[in-house]
C-alpha atoms as a PDB file:
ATOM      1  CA  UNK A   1      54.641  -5.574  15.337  1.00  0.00           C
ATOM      2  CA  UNK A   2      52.990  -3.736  12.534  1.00  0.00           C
ATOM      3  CA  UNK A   3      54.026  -0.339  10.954  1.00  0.00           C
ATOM      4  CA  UNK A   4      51.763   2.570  10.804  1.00  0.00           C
ATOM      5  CA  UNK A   5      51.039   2.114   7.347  1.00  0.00           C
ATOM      6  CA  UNK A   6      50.481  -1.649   7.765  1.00  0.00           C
ATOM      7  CA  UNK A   7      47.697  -0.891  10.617  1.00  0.00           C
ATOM      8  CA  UNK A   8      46.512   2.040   8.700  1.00  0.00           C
ATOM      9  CA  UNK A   9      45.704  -0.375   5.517  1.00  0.00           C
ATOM     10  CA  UNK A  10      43.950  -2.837   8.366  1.00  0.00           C
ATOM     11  CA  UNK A  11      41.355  -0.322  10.048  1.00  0.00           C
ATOM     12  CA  UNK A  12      40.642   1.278   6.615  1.00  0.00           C
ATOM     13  CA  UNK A  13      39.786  -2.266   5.049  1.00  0.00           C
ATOM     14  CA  UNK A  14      37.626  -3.257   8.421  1.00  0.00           C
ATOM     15  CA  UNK A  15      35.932   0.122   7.977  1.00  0.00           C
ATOM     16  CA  UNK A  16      35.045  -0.648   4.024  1.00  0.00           C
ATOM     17  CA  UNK A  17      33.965  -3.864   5.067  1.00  0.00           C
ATOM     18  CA  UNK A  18      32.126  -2.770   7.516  1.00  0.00           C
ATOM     19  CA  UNK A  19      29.851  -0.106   5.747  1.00  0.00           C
ATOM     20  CA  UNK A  20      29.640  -2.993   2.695  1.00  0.00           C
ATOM     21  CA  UNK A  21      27.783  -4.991   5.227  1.00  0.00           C
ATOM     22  CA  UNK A  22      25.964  -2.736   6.340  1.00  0.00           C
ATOM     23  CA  UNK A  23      24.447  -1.801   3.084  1.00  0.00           C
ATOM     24  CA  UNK A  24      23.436  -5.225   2.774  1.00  0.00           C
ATOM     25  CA  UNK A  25      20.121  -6.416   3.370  1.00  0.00           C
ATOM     26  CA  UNK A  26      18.853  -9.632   5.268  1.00  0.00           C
ATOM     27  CA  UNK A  27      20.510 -12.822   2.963  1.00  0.00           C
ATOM     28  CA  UNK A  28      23.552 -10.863   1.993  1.00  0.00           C
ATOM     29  CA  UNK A  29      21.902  -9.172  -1.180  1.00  0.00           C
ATOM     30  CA  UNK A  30      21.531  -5.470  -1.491  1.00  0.00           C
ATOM     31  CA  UNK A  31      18.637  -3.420  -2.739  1.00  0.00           C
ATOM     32  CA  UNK A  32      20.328  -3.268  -5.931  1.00  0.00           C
ATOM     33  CA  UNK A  33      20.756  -7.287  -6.480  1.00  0.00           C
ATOM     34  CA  UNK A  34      16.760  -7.311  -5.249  1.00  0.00           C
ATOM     35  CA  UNK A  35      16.041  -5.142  -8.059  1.00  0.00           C
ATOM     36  CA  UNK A  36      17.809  -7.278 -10.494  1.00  0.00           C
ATOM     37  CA  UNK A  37      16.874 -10.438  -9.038  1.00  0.00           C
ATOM     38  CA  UNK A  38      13.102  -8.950  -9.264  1.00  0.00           C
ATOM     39  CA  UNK A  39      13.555  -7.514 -13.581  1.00  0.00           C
ATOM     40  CA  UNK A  40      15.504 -11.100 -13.910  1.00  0.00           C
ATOM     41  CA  UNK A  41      12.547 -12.840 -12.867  1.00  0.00           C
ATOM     42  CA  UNK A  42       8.890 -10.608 -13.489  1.00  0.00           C
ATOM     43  CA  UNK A  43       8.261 -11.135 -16.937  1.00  0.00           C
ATOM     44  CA  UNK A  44       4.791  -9.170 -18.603  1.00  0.00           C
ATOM     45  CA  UNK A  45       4.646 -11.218 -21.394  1.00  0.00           C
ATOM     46  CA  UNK A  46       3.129 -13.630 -18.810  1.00  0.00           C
ATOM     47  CA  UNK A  47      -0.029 -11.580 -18.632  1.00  0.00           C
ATOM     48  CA  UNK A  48      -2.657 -13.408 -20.742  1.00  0.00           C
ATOM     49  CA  UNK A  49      -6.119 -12.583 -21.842  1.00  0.00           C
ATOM     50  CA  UNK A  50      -9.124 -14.871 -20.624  1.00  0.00           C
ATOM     51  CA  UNK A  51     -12.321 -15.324 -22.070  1.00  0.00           C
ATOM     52  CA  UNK A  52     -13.098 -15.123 -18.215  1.00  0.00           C
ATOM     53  CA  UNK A  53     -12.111 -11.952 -17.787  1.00  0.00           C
ATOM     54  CA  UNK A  54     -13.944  -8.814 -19.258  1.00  0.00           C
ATOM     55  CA  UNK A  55     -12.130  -7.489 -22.458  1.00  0.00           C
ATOM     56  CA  UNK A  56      -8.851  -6.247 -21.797  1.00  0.00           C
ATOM     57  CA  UNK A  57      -8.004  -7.469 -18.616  1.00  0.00           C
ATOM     58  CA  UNK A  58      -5.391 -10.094 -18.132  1.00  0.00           C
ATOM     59  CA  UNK A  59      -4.389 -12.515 -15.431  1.00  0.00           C
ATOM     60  CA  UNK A  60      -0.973 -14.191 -14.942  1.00  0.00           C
ATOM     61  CA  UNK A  61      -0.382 -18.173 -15.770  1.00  0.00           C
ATOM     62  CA  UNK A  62      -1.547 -20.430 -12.687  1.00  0.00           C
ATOM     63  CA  UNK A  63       2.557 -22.012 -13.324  1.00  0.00           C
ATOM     64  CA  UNK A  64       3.923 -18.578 -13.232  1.00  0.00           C
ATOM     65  CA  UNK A  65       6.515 -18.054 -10.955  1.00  0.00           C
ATOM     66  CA  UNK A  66       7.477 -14.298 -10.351  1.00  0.00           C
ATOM     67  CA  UNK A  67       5.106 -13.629  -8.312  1.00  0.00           C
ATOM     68  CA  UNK A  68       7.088 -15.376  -5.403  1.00  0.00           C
ATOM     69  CA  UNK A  69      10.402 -13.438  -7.146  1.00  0.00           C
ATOM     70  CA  UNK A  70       8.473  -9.921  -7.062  1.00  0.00           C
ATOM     71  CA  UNK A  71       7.268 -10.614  -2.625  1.00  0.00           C
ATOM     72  CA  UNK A  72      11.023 -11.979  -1.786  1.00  0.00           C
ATOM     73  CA  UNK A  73      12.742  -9.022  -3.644  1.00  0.00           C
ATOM     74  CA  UNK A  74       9.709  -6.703  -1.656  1.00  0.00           C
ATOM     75  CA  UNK A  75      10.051  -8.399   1.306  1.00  0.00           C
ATOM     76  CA  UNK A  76      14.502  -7.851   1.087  1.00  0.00           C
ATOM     77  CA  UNK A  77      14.509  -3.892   0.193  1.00  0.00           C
ATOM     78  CA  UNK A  78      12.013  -3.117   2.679  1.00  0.00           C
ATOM     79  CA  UNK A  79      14.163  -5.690   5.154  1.00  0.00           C
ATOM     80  CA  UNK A  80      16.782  -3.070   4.432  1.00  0.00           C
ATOM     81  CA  UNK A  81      14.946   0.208   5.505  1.00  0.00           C
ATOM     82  CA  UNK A  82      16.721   3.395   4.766  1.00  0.00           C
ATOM     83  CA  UNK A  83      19.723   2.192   3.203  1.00  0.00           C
ATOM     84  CA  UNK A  84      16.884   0.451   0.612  1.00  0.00           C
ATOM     85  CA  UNK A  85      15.843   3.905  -0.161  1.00  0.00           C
ATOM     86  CA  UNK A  86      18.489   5.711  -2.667  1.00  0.00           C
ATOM     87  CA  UNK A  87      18.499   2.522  -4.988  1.00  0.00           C
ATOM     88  CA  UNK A  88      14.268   2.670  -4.982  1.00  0.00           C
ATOM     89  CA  UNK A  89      14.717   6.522  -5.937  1.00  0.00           C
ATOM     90  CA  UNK A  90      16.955   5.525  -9.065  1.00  0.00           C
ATOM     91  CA  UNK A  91      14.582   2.411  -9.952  1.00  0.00           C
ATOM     92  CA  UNK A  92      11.560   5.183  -9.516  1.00  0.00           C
ATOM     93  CA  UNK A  93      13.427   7.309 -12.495  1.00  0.00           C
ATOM     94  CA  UNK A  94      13.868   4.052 -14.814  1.00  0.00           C
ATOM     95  CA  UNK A  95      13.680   3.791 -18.180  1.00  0.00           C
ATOM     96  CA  UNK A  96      11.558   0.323 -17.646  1.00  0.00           C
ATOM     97  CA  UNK A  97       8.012   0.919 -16.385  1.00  0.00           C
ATOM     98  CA  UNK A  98       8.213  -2.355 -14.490  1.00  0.00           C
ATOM     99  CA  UNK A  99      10.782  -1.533 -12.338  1.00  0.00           C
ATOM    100  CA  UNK A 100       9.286   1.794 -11.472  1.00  0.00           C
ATOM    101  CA  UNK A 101       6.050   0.231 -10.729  1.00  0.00           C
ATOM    102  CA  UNK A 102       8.422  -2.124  -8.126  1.00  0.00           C
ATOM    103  CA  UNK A 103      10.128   0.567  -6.552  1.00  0.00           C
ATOM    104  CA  UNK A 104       7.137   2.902  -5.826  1.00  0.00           C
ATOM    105  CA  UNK A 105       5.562  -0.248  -4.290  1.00  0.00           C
ATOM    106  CA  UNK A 106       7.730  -1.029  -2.033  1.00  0.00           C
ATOM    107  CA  UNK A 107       8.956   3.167  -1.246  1.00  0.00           C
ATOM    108  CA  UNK A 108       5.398   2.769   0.248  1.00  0.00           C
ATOM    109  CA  UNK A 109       6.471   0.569   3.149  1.00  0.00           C
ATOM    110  CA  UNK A 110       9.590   2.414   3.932  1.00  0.00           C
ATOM    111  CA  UNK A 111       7.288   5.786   3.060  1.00  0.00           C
ATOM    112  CA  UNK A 112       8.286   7.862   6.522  1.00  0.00           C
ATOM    113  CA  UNK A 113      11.725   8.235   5.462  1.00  0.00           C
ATOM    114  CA  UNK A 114      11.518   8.904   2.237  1.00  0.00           C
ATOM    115  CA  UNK A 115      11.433  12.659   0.881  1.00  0.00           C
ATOM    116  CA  UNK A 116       7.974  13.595  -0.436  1.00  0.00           C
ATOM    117  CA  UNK A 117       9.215  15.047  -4.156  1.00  0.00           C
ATOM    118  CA  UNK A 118      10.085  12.113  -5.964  1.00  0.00           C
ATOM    119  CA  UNK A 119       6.951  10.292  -5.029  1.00  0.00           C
ATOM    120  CA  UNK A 120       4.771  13.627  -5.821  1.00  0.00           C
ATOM    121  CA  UNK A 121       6.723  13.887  -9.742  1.00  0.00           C
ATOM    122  CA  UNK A 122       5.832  10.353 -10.151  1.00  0.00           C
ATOM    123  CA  UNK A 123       2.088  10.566  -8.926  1.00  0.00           C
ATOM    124  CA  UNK A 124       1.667  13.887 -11.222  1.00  0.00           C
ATOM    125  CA  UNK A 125       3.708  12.610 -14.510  1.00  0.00           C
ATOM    126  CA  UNK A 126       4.485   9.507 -14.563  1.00  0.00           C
ATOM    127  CA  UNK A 127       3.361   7.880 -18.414  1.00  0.00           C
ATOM    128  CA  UNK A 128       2.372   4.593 -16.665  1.00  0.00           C
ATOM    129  CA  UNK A 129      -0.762   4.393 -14.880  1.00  0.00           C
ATOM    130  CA  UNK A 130       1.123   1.919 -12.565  1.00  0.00           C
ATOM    131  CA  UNK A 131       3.575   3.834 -11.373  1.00  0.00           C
ATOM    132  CA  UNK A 132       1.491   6.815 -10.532  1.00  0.00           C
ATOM    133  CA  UNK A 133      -0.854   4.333  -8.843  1.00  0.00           C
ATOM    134  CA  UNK A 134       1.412   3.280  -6.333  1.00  0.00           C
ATOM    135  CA  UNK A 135       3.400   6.443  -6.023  1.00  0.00           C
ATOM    136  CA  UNK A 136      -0.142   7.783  -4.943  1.00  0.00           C
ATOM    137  CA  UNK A 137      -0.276   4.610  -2.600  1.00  0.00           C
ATOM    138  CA  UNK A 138       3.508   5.673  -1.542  1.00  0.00           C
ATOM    139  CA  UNK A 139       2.293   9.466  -0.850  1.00  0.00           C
ATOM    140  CA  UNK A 140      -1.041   7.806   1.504  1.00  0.00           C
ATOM    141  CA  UNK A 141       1.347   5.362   3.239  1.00  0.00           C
ATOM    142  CA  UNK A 142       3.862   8.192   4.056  1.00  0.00           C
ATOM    143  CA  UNK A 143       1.248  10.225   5.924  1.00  0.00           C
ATOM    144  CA  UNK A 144       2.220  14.041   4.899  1.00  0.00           C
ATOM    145  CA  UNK A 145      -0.804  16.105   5.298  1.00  0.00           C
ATOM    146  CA  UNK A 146       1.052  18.710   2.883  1.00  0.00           C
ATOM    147  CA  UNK A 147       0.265  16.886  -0.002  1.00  0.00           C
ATOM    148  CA  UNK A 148      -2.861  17.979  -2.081  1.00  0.00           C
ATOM    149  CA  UNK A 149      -4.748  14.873  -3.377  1.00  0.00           C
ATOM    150  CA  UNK A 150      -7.556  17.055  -4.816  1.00  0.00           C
ATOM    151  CA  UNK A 151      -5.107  18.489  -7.002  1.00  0.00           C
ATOM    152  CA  UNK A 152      -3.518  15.400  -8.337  1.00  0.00           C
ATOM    153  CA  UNK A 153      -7.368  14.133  -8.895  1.00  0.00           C
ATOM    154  CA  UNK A 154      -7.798  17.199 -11.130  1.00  0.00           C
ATOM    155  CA  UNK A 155      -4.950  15.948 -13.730  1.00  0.00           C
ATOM    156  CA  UNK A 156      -5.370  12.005 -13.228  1.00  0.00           C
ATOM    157  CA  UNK A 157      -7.665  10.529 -15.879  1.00  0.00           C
ATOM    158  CA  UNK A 158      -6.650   6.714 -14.821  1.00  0.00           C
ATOM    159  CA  UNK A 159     -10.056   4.975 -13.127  1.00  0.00           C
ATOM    160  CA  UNK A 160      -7.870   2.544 -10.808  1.00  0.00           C
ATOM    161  CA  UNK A 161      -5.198   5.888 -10.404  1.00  0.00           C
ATOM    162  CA  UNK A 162      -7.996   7.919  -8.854  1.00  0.00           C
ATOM    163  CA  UNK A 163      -9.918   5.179  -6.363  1.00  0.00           C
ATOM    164  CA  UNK A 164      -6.154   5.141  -4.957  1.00  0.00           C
ATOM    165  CA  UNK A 165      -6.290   8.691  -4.448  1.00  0.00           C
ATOM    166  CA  UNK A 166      -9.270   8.496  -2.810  1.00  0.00           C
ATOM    167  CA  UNK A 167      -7.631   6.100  -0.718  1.00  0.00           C
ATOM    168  CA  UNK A 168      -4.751   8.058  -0.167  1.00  0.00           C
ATOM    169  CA  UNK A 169      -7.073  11.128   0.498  1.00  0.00           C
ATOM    170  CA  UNK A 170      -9.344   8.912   3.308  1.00  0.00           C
ATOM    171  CA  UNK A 171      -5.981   7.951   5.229  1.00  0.00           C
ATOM    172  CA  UNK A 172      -6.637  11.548   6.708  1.00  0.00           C
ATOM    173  CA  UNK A 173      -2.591  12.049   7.341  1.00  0.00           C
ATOM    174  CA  UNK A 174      -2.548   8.896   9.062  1.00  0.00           C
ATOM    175  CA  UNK A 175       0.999   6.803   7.783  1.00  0.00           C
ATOM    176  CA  UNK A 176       1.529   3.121   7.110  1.00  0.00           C
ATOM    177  CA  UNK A 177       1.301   0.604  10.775  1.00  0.00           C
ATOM    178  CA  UNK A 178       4.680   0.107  11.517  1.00  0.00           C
ATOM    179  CA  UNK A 179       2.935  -3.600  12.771  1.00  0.00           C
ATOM    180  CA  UNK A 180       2.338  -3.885   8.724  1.00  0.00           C
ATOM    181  CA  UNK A 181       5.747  -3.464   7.617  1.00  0.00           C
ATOM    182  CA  UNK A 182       7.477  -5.880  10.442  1.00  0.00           C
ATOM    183  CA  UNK A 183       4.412  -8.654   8.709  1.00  0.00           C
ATOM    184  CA  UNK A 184       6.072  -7.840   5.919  1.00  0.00           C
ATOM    185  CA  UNK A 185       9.661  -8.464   7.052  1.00  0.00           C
ATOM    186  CA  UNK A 186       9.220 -11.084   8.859  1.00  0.00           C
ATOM    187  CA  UNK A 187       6.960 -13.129   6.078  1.00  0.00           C
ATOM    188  CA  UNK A 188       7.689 -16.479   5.507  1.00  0.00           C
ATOM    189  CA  UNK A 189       8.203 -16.233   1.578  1.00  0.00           C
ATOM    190  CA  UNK A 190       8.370 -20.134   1.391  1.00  0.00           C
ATOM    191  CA  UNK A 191       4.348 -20.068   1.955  1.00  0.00           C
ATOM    192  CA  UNK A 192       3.682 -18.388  -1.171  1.00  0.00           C
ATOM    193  CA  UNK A 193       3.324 -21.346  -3.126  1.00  0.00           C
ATOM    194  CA  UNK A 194       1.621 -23.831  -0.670  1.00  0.00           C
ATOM    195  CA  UNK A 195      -1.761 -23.288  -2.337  1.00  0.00           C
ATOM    196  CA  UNK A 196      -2.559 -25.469  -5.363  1.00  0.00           C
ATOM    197  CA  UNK A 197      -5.620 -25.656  -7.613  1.00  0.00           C
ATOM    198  CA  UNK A 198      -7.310 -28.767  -6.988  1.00  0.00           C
ATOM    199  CA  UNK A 199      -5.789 -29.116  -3.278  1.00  0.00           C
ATOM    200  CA  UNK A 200      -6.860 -28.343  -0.057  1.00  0.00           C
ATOM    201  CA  UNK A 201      -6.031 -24.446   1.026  1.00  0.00           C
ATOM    202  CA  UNK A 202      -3.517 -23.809   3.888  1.00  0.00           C
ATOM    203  CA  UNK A 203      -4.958 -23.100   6.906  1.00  0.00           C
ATOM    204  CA  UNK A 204      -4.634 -18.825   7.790  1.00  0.00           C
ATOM    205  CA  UNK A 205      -6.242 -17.047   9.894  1.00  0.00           C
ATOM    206  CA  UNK A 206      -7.393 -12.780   9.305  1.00  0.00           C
ATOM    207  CA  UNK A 207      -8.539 -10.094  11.198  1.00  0.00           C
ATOM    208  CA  UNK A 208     -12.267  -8.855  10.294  1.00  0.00           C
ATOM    209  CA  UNK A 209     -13.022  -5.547   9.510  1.00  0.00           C
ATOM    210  CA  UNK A 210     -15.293  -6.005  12.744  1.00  0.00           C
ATOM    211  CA  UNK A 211     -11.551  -6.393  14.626  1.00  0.00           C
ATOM    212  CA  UNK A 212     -12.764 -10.642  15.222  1.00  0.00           C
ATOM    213  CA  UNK A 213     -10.318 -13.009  14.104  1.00  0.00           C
ATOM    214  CA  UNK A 214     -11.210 -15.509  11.132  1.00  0.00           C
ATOM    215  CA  UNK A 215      -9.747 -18.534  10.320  1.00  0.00           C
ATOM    216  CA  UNK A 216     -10.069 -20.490   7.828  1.00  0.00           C
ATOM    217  CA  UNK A 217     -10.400 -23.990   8.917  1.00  0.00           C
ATOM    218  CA  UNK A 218     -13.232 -22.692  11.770  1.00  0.00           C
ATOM    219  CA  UNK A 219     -15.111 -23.276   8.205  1.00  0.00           C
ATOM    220  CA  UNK A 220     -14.399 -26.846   7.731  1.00  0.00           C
ATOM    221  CA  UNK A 221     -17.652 -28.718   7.125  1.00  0.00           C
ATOM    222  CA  UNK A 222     -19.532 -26.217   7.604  1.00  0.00           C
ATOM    223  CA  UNK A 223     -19.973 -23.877   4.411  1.00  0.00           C
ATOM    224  CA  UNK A 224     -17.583 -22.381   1.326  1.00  0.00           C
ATOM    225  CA  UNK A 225     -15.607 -19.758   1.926  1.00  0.00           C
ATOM    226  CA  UNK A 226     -15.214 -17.614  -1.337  1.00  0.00           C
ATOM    227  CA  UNK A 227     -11.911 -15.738  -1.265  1.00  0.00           C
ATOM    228  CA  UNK A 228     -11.439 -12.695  -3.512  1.00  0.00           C
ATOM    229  CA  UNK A 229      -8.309 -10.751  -4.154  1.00  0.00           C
ATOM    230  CA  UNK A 230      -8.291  -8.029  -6.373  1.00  0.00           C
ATOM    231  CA  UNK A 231      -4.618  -7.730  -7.682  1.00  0.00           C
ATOM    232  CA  UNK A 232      -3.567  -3.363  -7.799  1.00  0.00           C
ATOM    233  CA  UNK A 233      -5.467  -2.620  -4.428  1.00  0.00           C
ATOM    234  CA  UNK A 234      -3.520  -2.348  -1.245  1.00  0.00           C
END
């Protein structure tokens, strides 16, 4: 039979083990080890000026390989929900720009739980354009009719900054599907790769802005299809 003590040591380990698990998101990894697995693997050196691209602009390496490191780590904090949240609020106060840029992202998705203040002081003073970019995203997905968009476009100078706040502003209060974030969560992240220059695209399929449903090999034989994605707009 065990002591007191003994059985005392044995329900306070179960209940440490217990909230440890429950901190942790889908695949065992917290929001913290998504963060690091994201900075271990997003490097910006990889951006790279093209004579294709108007002065200025860069694109990433067709080989590169954090983009599929940035949509798992996305994809595992917002799998985690709240208990994502107070490791995103740190990352948004980061000395690395990258990693604030990361965090506002994905505070978008878990937006109606998280408090309005931090995402505001980002939006308004923020040095990176980035960050305030999706912090403005964060503030449109989050839905709070409190928050003043005209102001903000007063003190943003950024071009891409303020067509997001005119984003934000057209949402009309209206917060982020709950439909989107469970695509989100429940993403196959193995996909991300399976198109290849020079190969045959993946079959998808889309809904229309007309609400009709689009896919892709309906097109076979028939005409091109000429897909555009513009990377910073959500």
């Amino acid at each position: 039979m065990h002591s007191i003590p003994t059985l005392f040591v044995i329900v306070f380990g179960l209940a440490v083990l217990a909230a440890t698990v429950s901190a942790q998101q889908p695949g065992g990894k917290s929001a913290a080890q998504w963060l690091e697995e994201f900075s271990n693997n997003w490097d910006e050196s990889k951006w790279e000026k093209s004579f294709r691209t108007v002065p200025g602009r860069y694109m990433r390496p067709l080989d590169d390989k954090g983009w599929k490191a940035r949509m798992r780590a996305l994809q595992g904090v917002v799998a985690g929900g709240k208990e994502s949240i107070p490791a995103l609020l740190d990352a948004l106060k980061d000395e690395d720009a990258v990693r604030r840029v990361f965090a506002a992202q994905a505070l978008g998705y878990l937006a109606g739980d998280v408090p309005t203040a931090p995402l505001l002081e980002a939006a308004k003073n923020d040095p990176d354009a980035g960050v305030r970019l999706y912090a403005v995203d964060a503030l449109g997905m989050k839905g709070d009719k409190g928050v003043d968009f005209d102001d903000l476009m007063k003190a943003e100078s950024g071009r891409d900054v303020l067509k997001h706040l005119n984003y934000a502003k057209e949402r009309n209060g209206k917060p982020v599907d709950a439909a989107v974030v469970k695509q989100l969560k429940d993403w196959d992240a193995s996909t991300i790769d399976s198109a290849a220059v020079g190969k045959a695209a993946p079959d998808f399929e889309l809904t229309a802005a007309t609400g009709e449903t689009v896919k892709l090999s309906s097109f076979r034989g028939k005409s091109a299809v000429v897909l555009v994605f513009i990377y910073g707009d959500t």
